[in-house]
N, C-alpha and C. Protein backbone atom coordinates (compact mmCIF):
# COMPACT_ATOMS: atom_id res chain seq x y z
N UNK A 1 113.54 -119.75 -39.85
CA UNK A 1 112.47 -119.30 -38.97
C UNK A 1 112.08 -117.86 -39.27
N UNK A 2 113.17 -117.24 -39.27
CA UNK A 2 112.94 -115.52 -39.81
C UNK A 2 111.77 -115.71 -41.20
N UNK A 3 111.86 -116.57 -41.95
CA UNK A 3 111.18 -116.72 -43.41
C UNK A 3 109.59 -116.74 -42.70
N UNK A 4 109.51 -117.65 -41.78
CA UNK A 4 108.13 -117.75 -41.50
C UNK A 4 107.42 -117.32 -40.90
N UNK A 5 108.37 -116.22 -40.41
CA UNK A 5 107.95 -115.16 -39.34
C UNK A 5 107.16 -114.13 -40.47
N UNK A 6 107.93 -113.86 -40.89
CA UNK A 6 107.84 -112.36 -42.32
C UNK A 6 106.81 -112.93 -43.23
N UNK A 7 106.27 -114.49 -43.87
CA UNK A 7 105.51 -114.80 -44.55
C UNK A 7 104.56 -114.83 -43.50
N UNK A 8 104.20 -115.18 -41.95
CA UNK A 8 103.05 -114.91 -41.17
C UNK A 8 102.58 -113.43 -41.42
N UNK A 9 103.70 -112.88 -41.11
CA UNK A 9 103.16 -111.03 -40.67
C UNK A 9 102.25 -110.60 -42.48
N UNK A 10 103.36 -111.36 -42.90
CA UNK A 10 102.43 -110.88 -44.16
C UNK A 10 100.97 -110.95 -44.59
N UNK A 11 101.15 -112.33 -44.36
CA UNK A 11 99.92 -112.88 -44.71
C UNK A 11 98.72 -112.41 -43.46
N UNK A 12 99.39 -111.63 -42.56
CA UNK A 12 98.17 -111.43 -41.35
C UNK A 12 97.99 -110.18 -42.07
N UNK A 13 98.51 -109.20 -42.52
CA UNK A 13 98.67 -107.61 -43.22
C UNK A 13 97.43 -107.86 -44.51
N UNK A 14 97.77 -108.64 -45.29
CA UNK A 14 96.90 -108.58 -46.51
C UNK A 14 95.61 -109.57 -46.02
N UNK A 15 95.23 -110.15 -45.56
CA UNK A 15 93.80 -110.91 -44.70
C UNK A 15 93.30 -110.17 -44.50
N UNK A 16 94.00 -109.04 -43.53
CA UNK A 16 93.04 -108.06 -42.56
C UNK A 16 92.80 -107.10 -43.35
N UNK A 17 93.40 -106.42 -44.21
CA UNK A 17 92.89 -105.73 -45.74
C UNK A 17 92.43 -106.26 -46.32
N UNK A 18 92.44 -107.53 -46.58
CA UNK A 18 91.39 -108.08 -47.69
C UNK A 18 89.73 -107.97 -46.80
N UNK A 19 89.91 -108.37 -45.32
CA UNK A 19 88.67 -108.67 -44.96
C UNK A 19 88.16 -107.14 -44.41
N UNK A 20 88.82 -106.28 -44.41
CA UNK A 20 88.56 -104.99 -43.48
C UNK A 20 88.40 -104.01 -45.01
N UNK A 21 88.73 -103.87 -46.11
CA UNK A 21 88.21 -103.13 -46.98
C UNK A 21 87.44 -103.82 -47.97
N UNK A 22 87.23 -105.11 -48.28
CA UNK A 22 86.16 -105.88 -48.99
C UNK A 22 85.19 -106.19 -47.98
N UNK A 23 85.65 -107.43 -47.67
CA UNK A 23 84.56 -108.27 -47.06
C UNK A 23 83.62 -107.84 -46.08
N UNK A 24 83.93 -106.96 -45.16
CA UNK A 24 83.28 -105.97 -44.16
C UNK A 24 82.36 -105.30 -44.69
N UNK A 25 82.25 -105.08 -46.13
CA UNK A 25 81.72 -103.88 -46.69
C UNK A 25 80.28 -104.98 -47.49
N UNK A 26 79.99 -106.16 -47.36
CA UNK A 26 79.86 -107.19 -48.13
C UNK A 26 78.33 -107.44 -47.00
N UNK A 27 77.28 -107.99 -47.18
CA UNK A 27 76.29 -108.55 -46.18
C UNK A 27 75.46 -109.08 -47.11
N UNK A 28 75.53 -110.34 -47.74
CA UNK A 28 74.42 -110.82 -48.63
C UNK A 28 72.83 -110.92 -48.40
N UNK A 29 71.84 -110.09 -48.79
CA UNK A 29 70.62 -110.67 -48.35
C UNK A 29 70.62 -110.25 -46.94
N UNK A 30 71.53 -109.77 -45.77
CA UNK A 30 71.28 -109.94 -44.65
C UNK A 30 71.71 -111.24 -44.05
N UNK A 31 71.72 -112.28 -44.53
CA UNK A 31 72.26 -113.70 -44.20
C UNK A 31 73.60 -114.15 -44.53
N UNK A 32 74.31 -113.48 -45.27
CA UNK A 32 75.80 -114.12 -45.34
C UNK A 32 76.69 -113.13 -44.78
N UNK A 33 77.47 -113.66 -44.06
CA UNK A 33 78.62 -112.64 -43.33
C UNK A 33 79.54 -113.18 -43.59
N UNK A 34 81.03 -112.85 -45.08
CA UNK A 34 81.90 -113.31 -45.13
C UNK A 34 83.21 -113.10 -44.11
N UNK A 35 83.72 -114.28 -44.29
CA UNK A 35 84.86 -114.09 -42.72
C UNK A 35 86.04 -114.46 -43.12
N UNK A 36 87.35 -113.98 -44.02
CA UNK A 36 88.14 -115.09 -44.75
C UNK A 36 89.31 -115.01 -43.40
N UNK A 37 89.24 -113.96 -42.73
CA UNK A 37 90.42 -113.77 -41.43
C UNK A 37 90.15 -115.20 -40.74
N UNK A 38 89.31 -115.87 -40.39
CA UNK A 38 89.47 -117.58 -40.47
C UNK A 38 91.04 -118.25 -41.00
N UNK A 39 90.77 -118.27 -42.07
CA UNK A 39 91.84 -118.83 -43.08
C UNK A 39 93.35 -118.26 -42.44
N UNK A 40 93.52 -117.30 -41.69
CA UNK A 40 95.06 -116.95 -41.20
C UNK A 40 95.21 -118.02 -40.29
N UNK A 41 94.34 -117.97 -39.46
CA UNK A 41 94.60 -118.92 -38.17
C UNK A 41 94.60 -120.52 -38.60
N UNK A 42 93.95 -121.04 -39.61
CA UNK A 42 93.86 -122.05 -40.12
C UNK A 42 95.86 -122.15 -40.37
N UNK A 43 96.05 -120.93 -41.69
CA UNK A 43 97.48 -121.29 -42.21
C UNK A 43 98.64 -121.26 -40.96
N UNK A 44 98.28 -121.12 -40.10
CA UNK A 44 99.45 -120.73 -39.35
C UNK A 44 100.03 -122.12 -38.88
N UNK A 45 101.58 -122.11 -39.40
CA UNK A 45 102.39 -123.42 -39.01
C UNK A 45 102.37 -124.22 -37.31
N UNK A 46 102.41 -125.24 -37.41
CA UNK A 46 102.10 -126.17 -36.30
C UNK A 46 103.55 -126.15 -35.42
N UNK A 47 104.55 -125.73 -35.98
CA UNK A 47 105.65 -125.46 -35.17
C UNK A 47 105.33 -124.14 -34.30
N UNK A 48 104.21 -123.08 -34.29
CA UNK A 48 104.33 -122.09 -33.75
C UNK A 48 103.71 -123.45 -32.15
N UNK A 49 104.54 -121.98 -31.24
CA UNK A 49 103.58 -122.19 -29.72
C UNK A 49 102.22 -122.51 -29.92
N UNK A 50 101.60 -122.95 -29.10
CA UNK A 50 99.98 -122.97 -28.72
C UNK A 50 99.88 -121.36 -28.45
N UNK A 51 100.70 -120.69 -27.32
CA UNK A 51 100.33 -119.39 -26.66
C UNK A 51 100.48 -118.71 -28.25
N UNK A 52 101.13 -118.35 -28.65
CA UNK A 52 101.53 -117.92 -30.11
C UNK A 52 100.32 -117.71 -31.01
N UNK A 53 99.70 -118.89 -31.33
CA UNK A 53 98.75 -118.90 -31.95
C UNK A 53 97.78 -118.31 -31.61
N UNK A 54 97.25 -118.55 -30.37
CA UNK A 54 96.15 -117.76 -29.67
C UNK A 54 96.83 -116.28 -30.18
N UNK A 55 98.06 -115.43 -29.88
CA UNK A 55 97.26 -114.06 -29.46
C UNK A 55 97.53 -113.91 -30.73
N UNK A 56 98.11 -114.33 -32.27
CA UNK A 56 98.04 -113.95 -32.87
C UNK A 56 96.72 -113.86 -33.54
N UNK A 57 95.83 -115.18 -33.49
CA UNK A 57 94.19 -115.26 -33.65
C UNK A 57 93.40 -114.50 -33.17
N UNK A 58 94.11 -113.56 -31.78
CA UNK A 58 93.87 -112.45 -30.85
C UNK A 58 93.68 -111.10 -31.72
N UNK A 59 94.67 -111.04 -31.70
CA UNK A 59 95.31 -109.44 -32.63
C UNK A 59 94.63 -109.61 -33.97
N UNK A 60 94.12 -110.63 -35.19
CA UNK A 60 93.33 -110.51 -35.77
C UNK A 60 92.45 -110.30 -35.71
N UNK A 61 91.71 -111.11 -34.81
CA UNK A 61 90.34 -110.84 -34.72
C UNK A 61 90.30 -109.18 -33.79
N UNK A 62 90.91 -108.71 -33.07
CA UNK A 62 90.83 -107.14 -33.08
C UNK A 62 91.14 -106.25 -33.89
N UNK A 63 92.19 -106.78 -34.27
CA UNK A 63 92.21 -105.53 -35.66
C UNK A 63 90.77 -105.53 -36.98
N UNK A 64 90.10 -106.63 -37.06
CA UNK A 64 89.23 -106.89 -37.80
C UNK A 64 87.75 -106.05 -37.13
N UNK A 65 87.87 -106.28 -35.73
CA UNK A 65 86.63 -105.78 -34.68
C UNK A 65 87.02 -103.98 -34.85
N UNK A 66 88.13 -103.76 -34.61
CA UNK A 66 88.74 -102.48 -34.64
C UNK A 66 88.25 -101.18 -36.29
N UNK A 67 88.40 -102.54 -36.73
CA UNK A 67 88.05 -101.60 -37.98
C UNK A 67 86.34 -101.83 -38.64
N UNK A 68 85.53 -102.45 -38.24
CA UNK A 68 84.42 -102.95 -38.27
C UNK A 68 83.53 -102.11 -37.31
N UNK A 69 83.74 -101.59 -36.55
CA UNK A 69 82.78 -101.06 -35.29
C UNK A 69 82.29 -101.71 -34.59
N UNK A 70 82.68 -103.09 -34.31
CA UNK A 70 82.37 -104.47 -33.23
C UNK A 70 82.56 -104.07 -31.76
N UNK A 71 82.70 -105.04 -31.15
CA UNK A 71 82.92 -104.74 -28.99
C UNK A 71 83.56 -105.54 -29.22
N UNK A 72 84.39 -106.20 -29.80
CA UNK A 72 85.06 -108.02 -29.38
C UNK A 72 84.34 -109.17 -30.10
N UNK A 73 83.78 -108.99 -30.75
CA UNK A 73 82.90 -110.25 -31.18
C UNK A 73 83.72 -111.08 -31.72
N UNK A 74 84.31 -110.65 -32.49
CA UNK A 74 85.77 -111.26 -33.82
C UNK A 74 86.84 -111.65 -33.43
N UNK A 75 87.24 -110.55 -32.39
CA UNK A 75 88.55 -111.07 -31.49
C UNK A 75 88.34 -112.09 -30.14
N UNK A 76 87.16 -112.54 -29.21
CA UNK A 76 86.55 -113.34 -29.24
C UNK A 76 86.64 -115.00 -30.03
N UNK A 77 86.27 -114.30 -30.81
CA UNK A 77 86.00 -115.90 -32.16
C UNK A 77 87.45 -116.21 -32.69
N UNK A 78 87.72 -115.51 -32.94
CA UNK A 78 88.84 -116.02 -33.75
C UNK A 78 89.69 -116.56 -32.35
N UNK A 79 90.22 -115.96 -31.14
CA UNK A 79 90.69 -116.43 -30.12
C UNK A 79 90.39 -117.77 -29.61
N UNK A 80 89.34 -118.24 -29.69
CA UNK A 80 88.27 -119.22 -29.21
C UNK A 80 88.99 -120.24 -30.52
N UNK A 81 88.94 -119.83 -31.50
CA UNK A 81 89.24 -120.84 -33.00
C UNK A 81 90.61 -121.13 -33.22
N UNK A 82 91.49 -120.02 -32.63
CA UNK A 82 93.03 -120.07 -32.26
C UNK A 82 93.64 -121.68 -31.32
N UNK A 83 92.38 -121.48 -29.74
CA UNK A 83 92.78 -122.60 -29.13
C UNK A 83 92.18 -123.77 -29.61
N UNK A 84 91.04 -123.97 -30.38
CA UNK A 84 90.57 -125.26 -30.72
C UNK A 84 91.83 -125.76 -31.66
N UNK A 85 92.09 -125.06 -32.11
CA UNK A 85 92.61 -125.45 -33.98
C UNK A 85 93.65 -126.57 -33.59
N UNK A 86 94.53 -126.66 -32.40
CA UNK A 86 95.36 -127.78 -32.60
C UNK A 86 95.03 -129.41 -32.20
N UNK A 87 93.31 -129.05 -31.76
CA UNK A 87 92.71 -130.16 -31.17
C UNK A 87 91.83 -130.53 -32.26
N UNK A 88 91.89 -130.09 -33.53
CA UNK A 88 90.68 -129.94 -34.74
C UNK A 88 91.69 -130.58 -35.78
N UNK A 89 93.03 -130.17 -35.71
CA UNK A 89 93.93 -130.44 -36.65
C UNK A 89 94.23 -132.08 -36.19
N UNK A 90 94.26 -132.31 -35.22
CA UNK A 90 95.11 -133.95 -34.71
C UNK A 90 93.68 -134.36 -34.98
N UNK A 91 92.73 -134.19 -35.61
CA UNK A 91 91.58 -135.31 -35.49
C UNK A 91 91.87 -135.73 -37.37
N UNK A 92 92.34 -134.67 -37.84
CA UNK A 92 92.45 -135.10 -39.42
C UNK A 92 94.09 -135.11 -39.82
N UNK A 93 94.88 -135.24 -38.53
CA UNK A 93 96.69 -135.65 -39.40
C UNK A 93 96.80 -137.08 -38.90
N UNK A 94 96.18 -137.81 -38.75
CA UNK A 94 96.93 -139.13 -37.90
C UNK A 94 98.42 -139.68 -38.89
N UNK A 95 98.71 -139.71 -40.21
CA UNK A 95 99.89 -139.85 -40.27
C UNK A 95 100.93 -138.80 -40.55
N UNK A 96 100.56 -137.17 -40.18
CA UNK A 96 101.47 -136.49 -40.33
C UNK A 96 102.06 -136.61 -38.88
N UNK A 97 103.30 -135.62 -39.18
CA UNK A 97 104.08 -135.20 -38.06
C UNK A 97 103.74 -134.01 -37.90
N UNK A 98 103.25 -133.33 -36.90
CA UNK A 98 102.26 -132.22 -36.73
C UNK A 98 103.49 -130.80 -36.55
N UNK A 99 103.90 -131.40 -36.39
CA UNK A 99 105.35 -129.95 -36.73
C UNK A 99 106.53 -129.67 -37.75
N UNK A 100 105.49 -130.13 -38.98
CA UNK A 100 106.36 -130.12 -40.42
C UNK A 100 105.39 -129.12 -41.01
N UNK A 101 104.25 -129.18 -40.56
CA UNK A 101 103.87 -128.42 -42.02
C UNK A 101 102.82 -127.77 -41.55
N UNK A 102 102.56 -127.04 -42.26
CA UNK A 102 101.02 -125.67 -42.19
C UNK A 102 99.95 -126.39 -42.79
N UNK A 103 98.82 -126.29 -42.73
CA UNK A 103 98.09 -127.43 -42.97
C UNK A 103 97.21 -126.42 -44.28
N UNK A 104 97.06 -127.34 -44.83
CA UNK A 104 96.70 -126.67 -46.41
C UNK A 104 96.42 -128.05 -47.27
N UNK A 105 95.75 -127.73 -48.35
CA UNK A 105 94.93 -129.21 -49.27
C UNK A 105 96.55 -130.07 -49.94
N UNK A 106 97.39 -129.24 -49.82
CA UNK A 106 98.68 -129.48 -50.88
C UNK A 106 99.50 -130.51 -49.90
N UNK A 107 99.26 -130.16 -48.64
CA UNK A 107 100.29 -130.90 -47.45
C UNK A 107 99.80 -132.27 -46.79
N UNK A 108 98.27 -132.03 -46.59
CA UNK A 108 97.44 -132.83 -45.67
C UNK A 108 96.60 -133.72 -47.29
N UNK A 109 96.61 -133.21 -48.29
CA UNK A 109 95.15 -133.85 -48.86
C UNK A 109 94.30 -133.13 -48.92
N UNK A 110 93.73 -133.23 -49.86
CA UNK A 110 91.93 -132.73 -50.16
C UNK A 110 91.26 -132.86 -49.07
N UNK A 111 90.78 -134.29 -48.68
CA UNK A 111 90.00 -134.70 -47.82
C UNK A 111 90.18 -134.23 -46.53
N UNK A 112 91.54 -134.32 -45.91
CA UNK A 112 91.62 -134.39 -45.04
C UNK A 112 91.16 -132.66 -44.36
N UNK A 113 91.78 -131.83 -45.69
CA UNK A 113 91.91 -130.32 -45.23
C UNK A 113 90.84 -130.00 -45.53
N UNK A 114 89.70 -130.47 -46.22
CA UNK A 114 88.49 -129.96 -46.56
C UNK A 114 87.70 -130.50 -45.32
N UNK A 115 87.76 -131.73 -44.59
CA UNK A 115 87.41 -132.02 -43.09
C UNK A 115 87.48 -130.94 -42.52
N UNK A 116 88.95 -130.71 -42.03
CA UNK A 116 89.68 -129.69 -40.70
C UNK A 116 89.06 -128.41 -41.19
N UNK A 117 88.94 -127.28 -42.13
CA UNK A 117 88.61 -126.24 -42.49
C UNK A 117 87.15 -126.24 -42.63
N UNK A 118 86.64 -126.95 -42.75
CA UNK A 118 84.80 -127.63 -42.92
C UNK A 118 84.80 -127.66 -41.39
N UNK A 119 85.32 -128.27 -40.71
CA UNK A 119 85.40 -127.58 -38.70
C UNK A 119 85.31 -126.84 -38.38
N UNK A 120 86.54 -125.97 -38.67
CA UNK A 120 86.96 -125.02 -38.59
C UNK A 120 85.95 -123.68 -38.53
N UNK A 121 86.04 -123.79 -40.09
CA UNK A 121 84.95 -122.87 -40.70
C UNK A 121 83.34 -122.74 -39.64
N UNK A 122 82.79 -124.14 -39.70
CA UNK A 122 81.41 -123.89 -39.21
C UNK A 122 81.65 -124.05 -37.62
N UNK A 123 82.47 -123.92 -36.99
CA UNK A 123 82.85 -123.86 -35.44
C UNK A 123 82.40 -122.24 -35.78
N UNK A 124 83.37 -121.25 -36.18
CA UNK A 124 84.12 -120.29 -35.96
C UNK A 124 82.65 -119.44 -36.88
N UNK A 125 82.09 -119.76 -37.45
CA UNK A 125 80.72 -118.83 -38.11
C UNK A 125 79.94 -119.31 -36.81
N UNK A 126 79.70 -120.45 -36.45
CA UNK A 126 78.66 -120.61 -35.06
C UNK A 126 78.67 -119.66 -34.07
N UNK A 127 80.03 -119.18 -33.44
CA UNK A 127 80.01 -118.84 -32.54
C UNK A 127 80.11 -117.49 -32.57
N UNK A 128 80.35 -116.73 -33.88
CA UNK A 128 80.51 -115.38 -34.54
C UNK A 128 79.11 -115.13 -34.54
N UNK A 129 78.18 -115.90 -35.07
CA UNK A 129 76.71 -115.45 -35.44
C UNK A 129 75.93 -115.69 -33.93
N UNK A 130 76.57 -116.31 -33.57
CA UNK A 130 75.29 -116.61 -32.06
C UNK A 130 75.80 -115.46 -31.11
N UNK A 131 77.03 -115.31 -30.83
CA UNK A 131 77.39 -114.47 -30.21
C UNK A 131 77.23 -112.67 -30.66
N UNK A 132 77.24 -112.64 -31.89
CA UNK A 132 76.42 -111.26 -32.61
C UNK A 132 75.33 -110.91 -32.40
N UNK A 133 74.34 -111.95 -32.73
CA UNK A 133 72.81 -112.45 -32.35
C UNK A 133 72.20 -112.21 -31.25
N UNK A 134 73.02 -113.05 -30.10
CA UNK A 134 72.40 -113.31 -28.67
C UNK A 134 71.19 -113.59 -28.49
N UNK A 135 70.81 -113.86 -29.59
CA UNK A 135 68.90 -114.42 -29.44
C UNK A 135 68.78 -115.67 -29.81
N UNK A 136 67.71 -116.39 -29.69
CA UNK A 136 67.37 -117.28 -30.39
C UNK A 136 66.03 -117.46 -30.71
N UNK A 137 65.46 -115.81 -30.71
CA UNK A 137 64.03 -115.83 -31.19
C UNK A 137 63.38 -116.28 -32.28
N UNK A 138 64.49 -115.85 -33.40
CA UNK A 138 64.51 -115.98 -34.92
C UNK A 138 65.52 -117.16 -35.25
N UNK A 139 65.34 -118.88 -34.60
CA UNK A 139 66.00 -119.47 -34.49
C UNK A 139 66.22 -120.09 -35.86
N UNK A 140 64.88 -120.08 -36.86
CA UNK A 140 65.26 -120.66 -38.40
C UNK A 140 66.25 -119.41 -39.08
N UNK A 141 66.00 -118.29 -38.66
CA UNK A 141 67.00 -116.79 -39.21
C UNK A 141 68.13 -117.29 -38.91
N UNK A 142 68.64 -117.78 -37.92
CA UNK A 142 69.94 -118.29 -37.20
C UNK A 142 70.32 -119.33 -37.47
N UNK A 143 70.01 -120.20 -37.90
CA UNK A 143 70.27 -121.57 -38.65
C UNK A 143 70.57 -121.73 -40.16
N UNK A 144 69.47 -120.83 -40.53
CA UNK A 144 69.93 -119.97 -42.07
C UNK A 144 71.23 -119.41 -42.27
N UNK A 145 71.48 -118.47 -41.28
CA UNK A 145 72.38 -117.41 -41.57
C UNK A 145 73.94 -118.43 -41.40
N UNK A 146 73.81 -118.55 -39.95
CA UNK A 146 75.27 -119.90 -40.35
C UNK A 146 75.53 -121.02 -40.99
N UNK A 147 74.44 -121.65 -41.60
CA UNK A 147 74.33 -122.26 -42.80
C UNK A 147 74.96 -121.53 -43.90
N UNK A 148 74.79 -120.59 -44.42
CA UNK A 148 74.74 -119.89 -45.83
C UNK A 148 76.63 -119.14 -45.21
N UNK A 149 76.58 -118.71 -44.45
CA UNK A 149 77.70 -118.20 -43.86
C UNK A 149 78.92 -118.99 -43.92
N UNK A 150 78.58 -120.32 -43.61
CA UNK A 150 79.51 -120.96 -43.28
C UNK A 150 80.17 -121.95 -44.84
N UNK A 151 79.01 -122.17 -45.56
CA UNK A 151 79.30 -122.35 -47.08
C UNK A 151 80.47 -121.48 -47.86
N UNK A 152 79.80 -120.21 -47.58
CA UNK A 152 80.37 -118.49 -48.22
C UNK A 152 82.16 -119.06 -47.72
N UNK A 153 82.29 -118.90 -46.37
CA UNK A 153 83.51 -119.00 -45.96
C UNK A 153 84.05 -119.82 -46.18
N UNK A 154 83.92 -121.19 -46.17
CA UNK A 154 84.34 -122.62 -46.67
C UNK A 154 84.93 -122.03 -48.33
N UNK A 155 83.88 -121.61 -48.95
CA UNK A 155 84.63 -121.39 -50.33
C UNK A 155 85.33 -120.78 -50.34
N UNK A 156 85.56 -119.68 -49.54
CA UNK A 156 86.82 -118.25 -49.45
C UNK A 156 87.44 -118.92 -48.79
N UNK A 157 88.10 -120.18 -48.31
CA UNK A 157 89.25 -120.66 -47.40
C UNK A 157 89.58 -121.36 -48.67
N UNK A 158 88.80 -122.31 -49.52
CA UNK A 158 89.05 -123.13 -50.20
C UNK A 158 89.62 -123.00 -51.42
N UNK A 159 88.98 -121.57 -51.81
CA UNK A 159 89.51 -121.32 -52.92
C UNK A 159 91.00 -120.43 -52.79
N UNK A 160 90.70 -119.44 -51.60
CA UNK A 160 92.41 -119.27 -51.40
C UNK A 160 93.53 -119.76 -51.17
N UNK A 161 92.98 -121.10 -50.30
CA UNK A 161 94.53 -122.24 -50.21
C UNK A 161 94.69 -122.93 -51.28
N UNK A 162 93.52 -122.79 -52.20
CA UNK A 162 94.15 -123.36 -53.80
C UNK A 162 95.02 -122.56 -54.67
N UNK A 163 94.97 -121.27 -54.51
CA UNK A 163 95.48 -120.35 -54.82
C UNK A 163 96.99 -119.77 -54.68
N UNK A 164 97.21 -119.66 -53.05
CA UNK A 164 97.72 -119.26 -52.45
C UNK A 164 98.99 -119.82 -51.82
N UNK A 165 98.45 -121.30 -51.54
CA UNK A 165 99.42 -122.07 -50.47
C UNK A 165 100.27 -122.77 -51.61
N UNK A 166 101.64 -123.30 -51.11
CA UNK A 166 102.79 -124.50 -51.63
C UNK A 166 102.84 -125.08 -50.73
N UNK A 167 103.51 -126.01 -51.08
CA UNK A 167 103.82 -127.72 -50.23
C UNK A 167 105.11 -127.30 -50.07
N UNK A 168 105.03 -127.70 -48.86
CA UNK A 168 106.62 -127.48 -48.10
C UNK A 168 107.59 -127.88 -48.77
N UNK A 169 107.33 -128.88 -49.86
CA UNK A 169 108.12 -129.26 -50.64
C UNK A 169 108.73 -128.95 -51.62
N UNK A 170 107.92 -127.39 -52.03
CA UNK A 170 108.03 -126.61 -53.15
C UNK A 170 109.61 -125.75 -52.44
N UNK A 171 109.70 -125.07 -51.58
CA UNK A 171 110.45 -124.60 -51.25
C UNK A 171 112.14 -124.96 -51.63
């Protein structure tokens, strides 16, 4: 348990640097807002608490708002994406055992994790961009933007758990 404690903290340390000195600095066109601090809350093992998950999806998304010049928008979203995630995850494990493994393409499948993170992802850009927004004057601007947004991020989840993650089995 200590192992997965120290590989969480880690992996929350280098996210929030990856997304707080790159990605922050990043605004495509005005329409893409990359978000890879997503992808923590995604990796985080199914043995943690429910409460657990939330404030750690908490404390990201503020430290991300914190260093961004936000009010809460991030810590917000990601909180909000913290409590869905174990009701997003049981729609794509029906034959796992939901407290073996961190959910990643290597554990669950292609399909299945490209489903749950394809959720995930365009849940968690929806409610980041509408809630940034608060309009819906410029409603094709807004349909655009989390469209293109939510692609951007899908590939930065996708290509890092290809990268990044092992199968519990590797261990």
């Amino acid at each position: 348990m200590s192992r997965t404690i120290f590989s969480t903290l880690l992996q929350f340390v280098l996210i929030a640097l990856v997304q707080i000195l790159l990605l922050n600095n990043i605004k495509v066109f005005g329409y893409i807002e990359p978000m890879l601090y997503i992808w923590f809350i995604i990796l985080l093992p199914n043995n943690f608490p429910k409460w657990l998950v939330m404030i750690l999806g908490f404390f990201m998304g503020l430290t991300v708002d914190l260093f961004s010049a936000q009010v809460g928008f991030h810590t917000a979203t990601a909180t909000f994406t913290a409590t869905i995630k174990p009701i997003m995850l049981s729609w794509f494990t029906n034959n796992f055992d939901l407290n073996t493994f961190s959910p990643s393409a290597k554990e669950m499948g292609f399909t299945n994790y490209l489903g749950f993170a394809s959720l995930m992802v365009f849940l968690h850009t929806t409610i980041f961009i509408c809630i940034d927004t608060f309009s819906f004057a410029y409603i094709g601007q807004l349909l655009l933007t989390i469209l293109l947004s939510s692609i951007v991020n899908l590939i930065l989840v996708m290509v890092c758990d290809s990268l990044f993650t092992r199968s519990q089995k590797d261990f």
